[in-house]
C-alpha atoms as a PDB file:
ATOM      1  CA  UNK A   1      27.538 -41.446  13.949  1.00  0.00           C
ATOM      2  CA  UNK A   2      25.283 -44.156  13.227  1.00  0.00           C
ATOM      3  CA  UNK A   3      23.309 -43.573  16.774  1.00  0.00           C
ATOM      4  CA  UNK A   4      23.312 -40.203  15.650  1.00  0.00           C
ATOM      5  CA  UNK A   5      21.411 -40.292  12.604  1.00  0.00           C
ATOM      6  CA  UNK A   6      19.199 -43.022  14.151  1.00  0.00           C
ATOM      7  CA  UNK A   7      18.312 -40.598  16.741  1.00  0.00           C
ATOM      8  CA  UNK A   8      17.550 -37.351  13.769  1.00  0.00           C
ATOM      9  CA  UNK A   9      15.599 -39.864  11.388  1.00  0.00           C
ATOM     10  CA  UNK A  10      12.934 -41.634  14.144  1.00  0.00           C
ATOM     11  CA  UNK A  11      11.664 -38.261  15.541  1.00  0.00           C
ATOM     12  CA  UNK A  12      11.311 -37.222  11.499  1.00  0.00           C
ATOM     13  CA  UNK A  13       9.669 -40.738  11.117  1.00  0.00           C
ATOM     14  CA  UNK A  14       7.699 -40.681  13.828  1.00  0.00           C
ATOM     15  CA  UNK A  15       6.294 -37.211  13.273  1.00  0.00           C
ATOM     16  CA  UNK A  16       5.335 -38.585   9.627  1.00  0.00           C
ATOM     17  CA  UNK A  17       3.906 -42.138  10.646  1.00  0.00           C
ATOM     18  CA  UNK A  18       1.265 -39.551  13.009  1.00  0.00           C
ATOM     19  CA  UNK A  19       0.072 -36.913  10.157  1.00  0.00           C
ATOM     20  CA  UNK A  20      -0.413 -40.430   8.076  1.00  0.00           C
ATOM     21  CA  UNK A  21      -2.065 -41.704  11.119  1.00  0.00           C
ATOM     22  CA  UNK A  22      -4.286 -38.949  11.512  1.00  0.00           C
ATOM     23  CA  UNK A  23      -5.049 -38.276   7.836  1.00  0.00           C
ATOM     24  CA  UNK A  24      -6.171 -42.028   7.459  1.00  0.00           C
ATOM     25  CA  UNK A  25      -8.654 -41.480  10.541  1.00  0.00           C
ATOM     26  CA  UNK A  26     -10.013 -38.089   9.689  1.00  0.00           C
ATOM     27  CA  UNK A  27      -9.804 -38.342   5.679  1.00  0.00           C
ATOM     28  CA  UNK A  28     -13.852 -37.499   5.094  1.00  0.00           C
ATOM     29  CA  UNK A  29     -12.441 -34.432   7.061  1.00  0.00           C
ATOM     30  CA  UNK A  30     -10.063 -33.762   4.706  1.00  0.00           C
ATOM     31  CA  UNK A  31     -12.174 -34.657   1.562  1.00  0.00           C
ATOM     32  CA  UNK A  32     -15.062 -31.793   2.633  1.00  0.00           C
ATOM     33  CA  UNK A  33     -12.031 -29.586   2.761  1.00  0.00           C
ATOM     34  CA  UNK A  34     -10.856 -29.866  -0.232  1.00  0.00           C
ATOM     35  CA  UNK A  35     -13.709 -27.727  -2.519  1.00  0.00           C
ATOM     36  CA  UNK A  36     -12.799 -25.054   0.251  1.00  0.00           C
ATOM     37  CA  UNK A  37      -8.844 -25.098  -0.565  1.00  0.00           C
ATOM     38  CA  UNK A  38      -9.227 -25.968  -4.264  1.00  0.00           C
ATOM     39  CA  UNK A  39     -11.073 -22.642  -4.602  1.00  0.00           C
ATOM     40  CA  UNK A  40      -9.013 -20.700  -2.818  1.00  0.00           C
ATOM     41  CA  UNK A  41      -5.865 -22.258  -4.582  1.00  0.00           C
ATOM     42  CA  UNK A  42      -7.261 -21.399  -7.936  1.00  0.00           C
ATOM     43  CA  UNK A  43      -9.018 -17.891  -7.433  1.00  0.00           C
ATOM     44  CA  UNK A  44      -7.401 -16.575  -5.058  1.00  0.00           C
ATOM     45  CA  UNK A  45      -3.394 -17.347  -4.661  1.00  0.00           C
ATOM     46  CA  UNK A  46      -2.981 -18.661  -8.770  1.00  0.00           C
ATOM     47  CA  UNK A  47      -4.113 -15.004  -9.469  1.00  0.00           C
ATOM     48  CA  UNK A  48      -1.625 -13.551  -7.289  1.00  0.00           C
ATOM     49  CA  UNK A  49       0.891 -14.712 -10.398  1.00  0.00           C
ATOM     50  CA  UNK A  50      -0.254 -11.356 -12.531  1.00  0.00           C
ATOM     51  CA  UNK A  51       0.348  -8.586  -9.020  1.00  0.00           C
ATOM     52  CA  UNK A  52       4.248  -8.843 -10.688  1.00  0.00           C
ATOM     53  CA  UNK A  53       2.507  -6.171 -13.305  1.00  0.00           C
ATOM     54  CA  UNK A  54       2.564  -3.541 -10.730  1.00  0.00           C
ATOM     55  CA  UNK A  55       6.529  -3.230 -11.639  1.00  0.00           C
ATOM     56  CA  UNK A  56       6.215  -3.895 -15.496  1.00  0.00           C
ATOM     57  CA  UNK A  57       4.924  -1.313 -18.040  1.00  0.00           C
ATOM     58  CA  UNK A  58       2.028  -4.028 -18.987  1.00  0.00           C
ATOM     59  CA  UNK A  59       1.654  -4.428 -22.775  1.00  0.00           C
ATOM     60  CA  UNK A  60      -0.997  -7.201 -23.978  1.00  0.00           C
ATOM     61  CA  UNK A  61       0.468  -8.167 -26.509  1.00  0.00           C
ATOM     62  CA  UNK A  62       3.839  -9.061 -24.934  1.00  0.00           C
ATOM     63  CA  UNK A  63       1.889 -11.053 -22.141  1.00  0.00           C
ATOM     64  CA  UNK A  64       3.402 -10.343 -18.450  1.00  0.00           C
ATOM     65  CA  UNK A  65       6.514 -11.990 -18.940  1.00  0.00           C
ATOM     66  CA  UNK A  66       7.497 -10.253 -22.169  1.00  0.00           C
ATOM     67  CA  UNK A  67       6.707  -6.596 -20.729  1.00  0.00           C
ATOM     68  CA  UNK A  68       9.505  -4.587 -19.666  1.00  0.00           C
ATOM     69  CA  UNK A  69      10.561  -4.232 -16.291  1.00  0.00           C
ATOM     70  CA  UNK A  70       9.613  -1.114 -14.866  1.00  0.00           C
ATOM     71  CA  UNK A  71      10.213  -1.350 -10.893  1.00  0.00           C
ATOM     72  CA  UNK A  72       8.269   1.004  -8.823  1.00  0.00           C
ATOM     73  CA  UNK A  73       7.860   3.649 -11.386  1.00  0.00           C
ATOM     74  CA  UNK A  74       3.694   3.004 -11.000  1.00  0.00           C
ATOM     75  CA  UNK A  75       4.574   3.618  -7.748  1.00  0.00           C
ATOM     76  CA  UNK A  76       6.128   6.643  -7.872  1.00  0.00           C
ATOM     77  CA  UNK A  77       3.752   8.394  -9.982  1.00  0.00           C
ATOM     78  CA  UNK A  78       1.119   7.524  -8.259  1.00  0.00           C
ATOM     79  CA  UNK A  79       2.570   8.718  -4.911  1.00  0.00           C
ATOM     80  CA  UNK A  80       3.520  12.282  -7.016  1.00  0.00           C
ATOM     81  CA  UNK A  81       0.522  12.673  -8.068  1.00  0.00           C
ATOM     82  CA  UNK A  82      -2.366  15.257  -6.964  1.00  0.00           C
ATOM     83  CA  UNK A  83      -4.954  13.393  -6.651  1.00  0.00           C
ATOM     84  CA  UNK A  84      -2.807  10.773  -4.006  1.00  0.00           C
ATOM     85  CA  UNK A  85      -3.628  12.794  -1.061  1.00  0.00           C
ATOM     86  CA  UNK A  86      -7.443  13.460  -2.112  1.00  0.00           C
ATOM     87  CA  UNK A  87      -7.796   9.945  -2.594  1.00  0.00           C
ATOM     88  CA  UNK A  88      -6.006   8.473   0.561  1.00  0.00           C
ATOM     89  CA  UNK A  89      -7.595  10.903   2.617  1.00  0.00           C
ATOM     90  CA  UNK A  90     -11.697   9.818   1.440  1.00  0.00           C
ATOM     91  CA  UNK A  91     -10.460   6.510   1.812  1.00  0.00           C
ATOM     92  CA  UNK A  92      -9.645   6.970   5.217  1.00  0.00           C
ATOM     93  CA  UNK A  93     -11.677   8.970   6.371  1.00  0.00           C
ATOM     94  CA  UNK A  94     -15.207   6.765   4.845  1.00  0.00           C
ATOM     95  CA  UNK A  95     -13.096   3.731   6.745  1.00  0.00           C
ATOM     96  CA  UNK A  96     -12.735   5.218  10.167  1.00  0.00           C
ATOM     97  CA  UNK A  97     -16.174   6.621   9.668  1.00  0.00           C
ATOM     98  CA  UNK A  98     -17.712   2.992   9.116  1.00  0.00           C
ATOM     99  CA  UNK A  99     -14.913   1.523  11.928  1.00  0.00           C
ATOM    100  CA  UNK A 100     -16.199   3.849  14.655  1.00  0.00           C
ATOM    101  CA  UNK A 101     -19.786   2.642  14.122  1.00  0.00           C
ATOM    102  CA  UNK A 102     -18.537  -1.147  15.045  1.00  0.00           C
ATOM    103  CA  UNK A 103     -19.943  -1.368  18.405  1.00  0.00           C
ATOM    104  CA  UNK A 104     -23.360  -0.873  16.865  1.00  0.00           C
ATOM    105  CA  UNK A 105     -24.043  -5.220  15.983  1.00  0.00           C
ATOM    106  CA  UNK A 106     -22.882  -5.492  19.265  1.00  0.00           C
ATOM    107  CA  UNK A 107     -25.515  -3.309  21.259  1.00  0.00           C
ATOM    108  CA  UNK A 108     -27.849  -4.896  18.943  1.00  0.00           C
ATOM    109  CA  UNK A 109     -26.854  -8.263  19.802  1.00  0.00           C
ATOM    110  CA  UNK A 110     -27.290  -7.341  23.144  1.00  0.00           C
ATOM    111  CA  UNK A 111     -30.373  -5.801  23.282  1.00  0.00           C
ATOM    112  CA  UNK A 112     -31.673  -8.357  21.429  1.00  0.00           C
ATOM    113  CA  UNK A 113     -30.614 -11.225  23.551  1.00  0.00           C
ATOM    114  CA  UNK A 114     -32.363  -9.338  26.904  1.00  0.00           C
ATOM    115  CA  UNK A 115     -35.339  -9.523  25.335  1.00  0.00           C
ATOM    116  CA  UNK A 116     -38.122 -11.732  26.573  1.00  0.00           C
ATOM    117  CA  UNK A 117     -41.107 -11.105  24.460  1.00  0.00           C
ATOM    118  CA  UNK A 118     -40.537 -13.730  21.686  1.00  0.00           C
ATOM    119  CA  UNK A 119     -43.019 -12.292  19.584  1.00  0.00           C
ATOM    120  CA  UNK A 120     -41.608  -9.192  19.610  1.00  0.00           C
ATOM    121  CA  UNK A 121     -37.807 -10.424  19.143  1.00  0.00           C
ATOM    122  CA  UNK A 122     -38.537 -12.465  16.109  1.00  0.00           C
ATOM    123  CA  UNK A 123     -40.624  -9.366  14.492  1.00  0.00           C
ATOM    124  CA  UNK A 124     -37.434  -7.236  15.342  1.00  0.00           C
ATOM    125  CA  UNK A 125     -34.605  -9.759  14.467  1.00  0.00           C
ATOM    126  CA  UNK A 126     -36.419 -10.070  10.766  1.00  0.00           C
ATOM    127  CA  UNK A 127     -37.093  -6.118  10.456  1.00  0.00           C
ATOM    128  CA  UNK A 128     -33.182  -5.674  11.180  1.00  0.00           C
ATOM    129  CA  UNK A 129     -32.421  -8.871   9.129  1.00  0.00           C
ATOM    130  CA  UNK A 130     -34.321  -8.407   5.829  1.00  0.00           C
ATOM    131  CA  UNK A 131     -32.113  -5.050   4.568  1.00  0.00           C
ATOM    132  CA  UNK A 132     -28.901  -7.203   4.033  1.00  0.00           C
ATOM    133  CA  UNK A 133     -30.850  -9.358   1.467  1.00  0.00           C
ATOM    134  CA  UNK A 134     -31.459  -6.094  -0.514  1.00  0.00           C
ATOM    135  CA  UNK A 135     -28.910  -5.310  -3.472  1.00  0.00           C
ATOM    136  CA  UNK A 136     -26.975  -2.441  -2.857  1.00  0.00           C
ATOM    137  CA  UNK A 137     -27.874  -1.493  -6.265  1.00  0.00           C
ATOM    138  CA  UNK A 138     -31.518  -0.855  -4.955  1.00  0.00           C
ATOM    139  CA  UNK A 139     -30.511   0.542  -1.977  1.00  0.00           C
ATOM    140  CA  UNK A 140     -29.060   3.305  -4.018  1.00  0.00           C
ATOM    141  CA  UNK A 141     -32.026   3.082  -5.987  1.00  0.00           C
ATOM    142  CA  UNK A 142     -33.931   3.702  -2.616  1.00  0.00           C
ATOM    143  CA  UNK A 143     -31.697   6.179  -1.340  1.00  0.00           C
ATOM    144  CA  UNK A 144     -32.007   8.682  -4.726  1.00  0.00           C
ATOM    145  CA  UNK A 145     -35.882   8.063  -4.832  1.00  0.00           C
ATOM    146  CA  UNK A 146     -35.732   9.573  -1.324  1.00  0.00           C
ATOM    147  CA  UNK A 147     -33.765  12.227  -0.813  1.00  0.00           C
ATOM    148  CA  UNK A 148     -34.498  13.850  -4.405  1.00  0.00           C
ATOM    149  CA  UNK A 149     -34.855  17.704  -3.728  1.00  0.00           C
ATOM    150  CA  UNK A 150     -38.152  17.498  -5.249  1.00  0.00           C
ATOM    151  CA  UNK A 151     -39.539  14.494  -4.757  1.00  0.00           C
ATOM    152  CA  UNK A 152     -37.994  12.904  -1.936  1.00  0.00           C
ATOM    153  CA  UNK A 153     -39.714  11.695   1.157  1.00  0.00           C
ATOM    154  CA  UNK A 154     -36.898  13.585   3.046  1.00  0.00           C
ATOM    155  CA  UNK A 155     -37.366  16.408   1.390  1.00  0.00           C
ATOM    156  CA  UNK A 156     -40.932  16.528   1.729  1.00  0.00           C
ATOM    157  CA  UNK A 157     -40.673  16.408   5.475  1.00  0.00           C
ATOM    158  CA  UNK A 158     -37.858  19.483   5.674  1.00  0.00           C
ATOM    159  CA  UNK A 159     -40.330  21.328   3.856  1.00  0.00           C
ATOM    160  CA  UNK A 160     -43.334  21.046   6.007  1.00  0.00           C
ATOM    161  CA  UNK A 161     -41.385  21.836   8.773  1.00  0.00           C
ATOM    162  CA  UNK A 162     -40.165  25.117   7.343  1.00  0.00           C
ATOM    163  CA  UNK A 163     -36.897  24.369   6.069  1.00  0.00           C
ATOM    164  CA  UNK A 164     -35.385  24.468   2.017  1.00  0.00           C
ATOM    165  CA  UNK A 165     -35.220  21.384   0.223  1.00  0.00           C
ATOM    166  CA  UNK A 166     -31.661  19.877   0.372  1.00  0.00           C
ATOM    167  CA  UNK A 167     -29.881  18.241  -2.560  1.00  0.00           C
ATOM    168  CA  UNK A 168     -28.221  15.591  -0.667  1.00  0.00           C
ATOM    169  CA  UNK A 169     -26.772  13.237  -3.324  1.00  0.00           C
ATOM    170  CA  UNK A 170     -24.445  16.385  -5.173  1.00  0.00           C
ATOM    171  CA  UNK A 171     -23.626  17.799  -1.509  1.00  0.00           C
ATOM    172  CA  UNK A 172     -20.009  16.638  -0.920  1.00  0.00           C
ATOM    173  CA  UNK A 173     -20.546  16.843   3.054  1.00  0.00           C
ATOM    174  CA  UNK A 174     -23.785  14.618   2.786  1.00  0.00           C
ATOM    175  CA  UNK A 175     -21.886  12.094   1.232  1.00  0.00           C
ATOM    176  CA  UNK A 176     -19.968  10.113   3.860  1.00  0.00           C
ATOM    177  CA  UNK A 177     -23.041  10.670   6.315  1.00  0.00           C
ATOM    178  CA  UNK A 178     -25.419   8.951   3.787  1.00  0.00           C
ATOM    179  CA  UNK A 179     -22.922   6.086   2.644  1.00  0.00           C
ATOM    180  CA  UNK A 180     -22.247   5.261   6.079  1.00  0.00           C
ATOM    181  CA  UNK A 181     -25.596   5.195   7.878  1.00  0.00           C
ATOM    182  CA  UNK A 182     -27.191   3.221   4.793  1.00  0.00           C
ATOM    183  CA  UNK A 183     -24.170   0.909   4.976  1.00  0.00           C
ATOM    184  CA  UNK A 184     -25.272   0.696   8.940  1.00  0.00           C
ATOM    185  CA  UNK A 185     -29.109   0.150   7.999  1.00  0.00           C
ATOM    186  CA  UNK A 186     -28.514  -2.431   5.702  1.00  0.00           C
ATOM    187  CA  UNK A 187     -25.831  -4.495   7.700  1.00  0.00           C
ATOM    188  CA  UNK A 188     -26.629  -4.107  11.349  1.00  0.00           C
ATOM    189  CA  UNK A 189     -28.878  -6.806  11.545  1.00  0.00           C
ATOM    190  CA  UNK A 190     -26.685  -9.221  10.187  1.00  0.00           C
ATOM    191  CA  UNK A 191     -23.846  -8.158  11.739  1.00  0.00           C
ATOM    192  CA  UNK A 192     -25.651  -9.194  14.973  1.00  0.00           C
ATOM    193  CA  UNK A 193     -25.879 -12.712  14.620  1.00  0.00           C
ATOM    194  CA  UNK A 194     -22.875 -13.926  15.297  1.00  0.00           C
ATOM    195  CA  UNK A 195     -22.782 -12.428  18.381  1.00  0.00           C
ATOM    196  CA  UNK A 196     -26.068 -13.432  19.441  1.00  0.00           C
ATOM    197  CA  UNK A 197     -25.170 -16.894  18.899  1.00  0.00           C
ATOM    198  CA  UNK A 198     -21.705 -16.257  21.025  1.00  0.00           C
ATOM    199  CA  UNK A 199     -24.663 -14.638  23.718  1.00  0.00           C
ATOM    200  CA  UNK A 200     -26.536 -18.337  23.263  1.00  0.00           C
ATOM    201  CA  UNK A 201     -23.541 -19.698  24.713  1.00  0.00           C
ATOM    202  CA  UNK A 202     -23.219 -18.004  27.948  1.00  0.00           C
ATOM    203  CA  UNK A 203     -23.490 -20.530  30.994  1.00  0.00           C
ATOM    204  CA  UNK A 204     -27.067 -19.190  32.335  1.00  0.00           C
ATOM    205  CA  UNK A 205     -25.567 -20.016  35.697  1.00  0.00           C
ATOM    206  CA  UNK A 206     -23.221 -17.088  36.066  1.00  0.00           C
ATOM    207  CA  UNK A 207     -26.553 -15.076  35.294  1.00  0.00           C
ATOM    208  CA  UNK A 208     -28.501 -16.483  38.205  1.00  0.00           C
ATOM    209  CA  UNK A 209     -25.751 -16.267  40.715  1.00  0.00           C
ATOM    210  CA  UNK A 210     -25.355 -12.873  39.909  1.00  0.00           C
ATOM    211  CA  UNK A 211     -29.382 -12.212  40.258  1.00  0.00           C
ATOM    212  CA  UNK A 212     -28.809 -14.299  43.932  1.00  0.00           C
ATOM    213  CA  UNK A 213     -25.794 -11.259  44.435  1.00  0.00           C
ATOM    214  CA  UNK A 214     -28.228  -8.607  43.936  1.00  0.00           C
ATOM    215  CA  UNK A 215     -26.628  -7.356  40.304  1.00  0.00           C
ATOM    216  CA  UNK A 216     -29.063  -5.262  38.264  1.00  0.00           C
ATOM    217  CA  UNK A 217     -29.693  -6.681  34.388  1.00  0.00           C
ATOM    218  CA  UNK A 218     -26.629  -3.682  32.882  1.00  0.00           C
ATOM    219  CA  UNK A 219     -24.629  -4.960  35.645  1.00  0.00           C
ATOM    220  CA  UNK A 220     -25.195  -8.608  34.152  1.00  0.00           C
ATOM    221  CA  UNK A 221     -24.919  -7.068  30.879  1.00  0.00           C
ATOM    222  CA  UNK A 222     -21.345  -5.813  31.245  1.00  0.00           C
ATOM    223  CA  UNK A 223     -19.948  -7.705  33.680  1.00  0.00           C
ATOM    224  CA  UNK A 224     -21.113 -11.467  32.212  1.00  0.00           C
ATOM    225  CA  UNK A 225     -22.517 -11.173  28.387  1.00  0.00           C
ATOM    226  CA  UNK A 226     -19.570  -8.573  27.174  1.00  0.00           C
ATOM    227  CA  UNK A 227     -16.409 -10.360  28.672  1.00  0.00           C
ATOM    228  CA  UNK A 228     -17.981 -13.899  27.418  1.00  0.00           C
ATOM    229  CA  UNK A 229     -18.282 -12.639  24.190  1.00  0.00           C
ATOM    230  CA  UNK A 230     -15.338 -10.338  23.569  1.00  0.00           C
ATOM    231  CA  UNK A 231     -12.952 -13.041  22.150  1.00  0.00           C
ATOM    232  CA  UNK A 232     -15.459 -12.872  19.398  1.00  0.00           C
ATOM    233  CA  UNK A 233     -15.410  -9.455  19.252  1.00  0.00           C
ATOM    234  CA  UNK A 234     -11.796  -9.039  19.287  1.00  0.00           C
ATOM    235  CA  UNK A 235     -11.696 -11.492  16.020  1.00  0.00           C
ATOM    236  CA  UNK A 236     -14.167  -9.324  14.130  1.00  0.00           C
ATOM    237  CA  UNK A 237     -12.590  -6.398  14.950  1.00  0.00           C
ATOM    238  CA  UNK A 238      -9.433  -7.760  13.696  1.00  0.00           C
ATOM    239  CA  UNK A 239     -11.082  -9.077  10.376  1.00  0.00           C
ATOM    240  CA  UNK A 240     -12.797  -5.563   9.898  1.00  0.00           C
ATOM    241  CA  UNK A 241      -9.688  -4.129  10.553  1.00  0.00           C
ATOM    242  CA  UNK A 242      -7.918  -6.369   7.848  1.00  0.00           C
ATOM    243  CA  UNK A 243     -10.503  -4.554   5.317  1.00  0.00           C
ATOM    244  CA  UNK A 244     -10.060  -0.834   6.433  1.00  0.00           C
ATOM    245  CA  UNK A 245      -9.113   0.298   2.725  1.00  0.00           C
ATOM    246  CA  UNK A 246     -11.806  -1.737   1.038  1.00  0.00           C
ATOM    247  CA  UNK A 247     -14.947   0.586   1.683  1.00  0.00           C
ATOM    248  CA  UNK A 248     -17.889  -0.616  -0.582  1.00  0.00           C
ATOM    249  CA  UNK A 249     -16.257   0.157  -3.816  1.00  0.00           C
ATOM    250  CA  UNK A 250     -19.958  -1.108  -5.856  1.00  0.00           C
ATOM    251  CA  UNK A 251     -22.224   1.317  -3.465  1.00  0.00           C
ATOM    252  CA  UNK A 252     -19.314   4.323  -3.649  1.00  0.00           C
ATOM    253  CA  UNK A 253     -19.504   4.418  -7.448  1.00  0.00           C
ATOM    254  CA  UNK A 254     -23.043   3.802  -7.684  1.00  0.00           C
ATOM    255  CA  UNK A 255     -23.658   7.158  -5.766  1.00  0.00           C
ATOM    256  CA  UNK A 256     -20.840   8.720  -6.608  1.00  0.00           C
ATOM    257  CA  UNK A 257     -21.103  12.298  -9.590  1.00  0.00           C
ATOM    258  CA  UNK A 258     -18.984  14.972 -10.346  1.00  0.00           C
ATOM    259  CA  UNK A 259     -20.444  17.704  -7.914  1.00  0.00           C
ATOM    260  CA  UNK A 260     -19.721  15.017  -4.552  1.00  0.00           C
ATOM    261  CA  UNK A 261     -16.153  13.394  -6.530  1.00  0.00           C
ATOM    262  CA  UNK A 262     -14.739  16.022  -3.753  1.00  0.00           C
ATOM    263  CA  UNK A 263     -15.293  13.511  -1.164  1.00  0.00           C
ATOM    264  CA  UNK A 264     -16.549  10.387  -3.126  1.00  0.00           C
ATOM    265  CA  UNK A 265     -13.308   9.525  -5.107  1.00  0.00           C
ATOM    266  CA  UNK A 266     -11.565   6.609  -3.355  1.00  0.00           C
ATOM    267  CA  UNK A 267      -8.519   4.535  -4.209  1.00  0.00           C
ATOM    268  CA  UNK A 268     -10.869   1.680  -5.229  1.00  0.00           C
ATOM    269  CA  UNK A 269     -12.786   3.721  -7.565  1.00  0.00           C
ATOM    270  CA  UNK A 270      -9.725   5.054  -8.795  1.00  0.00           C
ATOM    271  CA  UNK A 271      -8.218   1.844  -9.851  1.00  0.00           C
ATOM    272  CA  UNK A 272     -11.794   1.068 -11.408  1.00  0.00           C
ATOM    273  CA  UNK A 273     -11.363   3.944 -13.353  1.00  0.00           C
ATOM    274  CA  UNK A 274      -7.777   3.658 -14.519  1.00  0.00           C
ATOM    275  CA  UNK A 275      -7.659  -0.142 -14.742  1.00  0.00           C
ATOM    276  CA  UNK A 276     -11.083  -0.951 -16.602  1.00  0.00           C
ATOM    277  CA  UNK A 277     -11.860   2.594 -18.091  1.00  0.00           C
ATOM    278  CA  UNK A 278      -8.501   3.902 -19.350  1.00  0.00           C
ATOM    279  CA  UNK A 279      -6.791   0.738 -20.024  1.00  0.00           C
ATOM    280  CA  UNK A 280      -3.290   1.448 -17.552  1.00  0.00           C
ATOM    281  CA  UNK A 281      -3.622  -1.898 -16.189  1.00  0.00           C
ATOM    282  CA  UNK A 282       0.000  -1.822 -14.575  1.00  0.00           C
ATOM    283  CA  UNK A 283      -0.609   1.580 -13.106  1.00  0.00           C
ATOM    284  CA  UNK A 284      -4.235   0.221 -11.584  1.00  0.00           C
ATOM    285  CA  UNK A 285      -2.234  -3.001 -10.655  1.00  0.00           C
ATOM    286  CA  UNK A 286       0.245  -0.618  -8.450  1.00  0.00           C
ATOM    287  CA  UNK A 287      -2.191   0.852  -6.862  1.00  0.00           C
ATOM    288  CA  UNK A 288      -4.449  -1.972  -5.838  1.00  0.00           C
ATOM    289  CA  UNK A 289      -1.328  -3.508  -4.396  1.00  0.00           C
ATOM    290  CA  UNK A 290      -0.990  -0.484  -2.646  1.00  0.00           C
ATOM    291  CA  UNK A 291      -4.223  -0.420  -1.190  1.00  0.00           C
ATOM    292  CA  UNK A 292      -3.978  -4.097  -0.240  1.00  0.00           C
ATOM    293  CA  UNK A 293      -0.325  -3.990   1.726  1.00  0.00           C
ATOM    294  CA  UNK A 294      -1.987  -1.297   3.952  1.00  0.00           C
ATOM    295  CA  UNK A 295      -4.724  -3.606   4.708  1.00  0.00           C
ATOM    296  CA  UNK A 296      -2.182  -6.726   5.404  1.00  0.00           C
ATOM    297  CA  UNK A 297       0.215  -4.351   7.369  1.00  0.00           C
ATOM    298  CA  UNK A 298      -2.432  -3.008  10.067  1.00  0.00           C
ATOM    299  CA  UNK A 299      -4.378  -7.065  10.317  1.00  0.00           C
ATOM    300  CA  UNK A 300      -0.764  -7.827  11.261  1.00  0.00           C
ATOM    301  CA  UNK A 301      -0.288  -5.124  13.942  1.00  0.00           C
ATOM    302  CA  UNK A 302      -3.508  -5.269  15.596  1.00  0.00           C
ATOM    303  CA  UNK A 303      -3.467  -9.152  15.613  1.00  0.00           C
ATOM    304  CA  UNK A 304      -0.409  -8.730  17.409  1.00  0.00           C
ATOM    305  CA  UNK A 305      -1.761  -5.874  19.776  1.00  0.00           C
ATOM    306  CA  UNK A 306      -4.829  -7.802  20.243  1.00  0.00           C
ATOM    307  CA  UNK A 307      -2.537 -11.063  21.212  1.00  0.00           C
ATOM    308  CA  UNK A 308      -0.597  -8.777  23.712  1.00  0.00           C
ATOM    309  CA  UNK A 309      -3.386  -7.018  25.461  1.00  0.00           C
ATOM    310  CA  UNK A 310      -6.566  -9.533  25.523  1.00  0.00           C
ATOM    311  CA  UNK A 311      -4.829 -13.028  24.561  1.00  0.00           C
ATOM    312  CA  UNK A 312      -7.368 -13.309  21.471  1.00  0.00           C
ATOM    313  CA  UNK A 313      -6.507 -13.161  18.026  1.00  0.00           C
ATOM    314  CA  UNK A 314      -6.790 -14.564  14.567  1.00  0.00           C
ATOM    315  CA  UNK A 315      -3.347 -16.846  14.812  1.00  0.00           C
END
């Protein structure tokens, strides 16, 4: 018995005398990574404490622990309700919208990267750049000034070429089109950078055997630059993917009125408006939760398809 336990406690002892090795070696390591998990510790998993409000008919006064246990009443009525459907649907659909347009960075990145005039690729890398420092406050700012009925740029334009001014920002069926495209103009350029610094690392020597083979530059293109960066793509994918419910909530109420609510109301706003407006914290507390156990359900599921098919994903 005494061999026994010898031969259980070494391994354990051994395992622990190497994490102390390696934390004695690497320890600035450890002590740059500690502002990084502090924070996240404190803002992000302490905070999870209060989600337990979701089942609790929330009273302020009684703090969380003295409210009343409610289960998944919030739940329930929320699911009943009319306005579920309307909501989940917009929600959706802005998200698939917005998912569709992913391969846009990419054919950026790439375009980019082909490019040998570096005049011309700086001038276009800060033109598709600079929109992502703008607030999306202005941008909304921008996007009213322009497509007012009277006004507007836009509108200006439709009219000298015959057609009726168009007042895009009550419209519910302009909505998505101008949420998403903005989003697109203001992002795309920084969405590309990442994956023209994946294209940086290419071995150039797979490009100039394939020149010596007599492969055209969209041969080179799709058989070289896409497969050596698709691991990266396949993260991305997966992180934009862990995010499908969150659509812009700032931008979406920003833009959002009664005449396009048809089309604009989301679950985000919705909890904005419940849970700040009205006061029914546990209610907007059910919901969020809601929205986020969607979002952790389909990053699980398409890391694991991703893992399956390509051999790339997050863990």
């Amino acid at each position: 018995m005494k061999g026994v336990k010898n031969d259980v406690s070494v391994p354990a002892q051994s395992k622990f005398y190497q994490v102390k090795k390696n934390f004695a070696r690497n320890w600035q390591i450890y002590v740059f990574l500690l502002p990084a998990v502090t924070y996240f510790i404190i803002l992000h998993y302490i905070p999870m404490y209060g989600v337990q409000i979701a089942f609790k008919n929330f009273f302020a006064n009684l703090g969380i622990w003295g409210s009343p246990w409610i289960g998944f009443d919030h739940f329930e009525r929320f699911f009943n309700s009319y306005y579920f459907w309307r909501l989940l649907k917009n929600t959706l659909v802005l998200s698939a919208y917005q998912l569709i347009l992913f391969p846009l960075p990419i054919i950026l990145a790439l375009s980019l990267h082909e490019v040998r005039n570096t005049v011309f690729k700086k001038w276009a890398q800060t033109l598709t750049y600079a929109p992502h420092f703008i607030s999306v406050v202005v941008v909304v700012g921008m996007i009213v000034i322009f497509l007012d009925p009277t006004t507007g740029l836009v509108n200006r334009l439709i009219v000298v070429f015959g057609g009726n001014p168009i007042d895009f920002l009550t419209s519910p069926s302009w909505f998505r089109h101008i949420f998403t495209w903005s989003g697109v103009w203001q992002t795309l350029g920084w969405g590309s950078i990442i994956y023209l610094a994946a294209l940086s690392g290419v071995n150039p020597e797979l490009h100039e055997a394939a020149k010596v083979d007599g492969a055209s530059r969209l041969q080179r293109i799709f058989h070289i630059n896409i497969p050596s960066i698709l691991p990266t793509i396949v993260v991305l994918f997966i992180l934009n993917i862990g995010s499908f419910m969150t659509v812009g909530f700032e931008k979406v109420l920003l833009m959002q009125n009664d005449l396009n609510a048809k089309t604009s109301d989301v679950i985000q706003t919705f909890v904005y408006q419940t849970g700040l407006l009205e006061g029914q914290y546990s209610f907007a507390a059910a919901i969020g939760l809601f929205d986020s156990a969607i979002n952790i359900a389909l990053l699980v599921v398409f890391n694991y398809t991703a893992r399956k098919v390509s051999g790339n994903s997050l863990w």
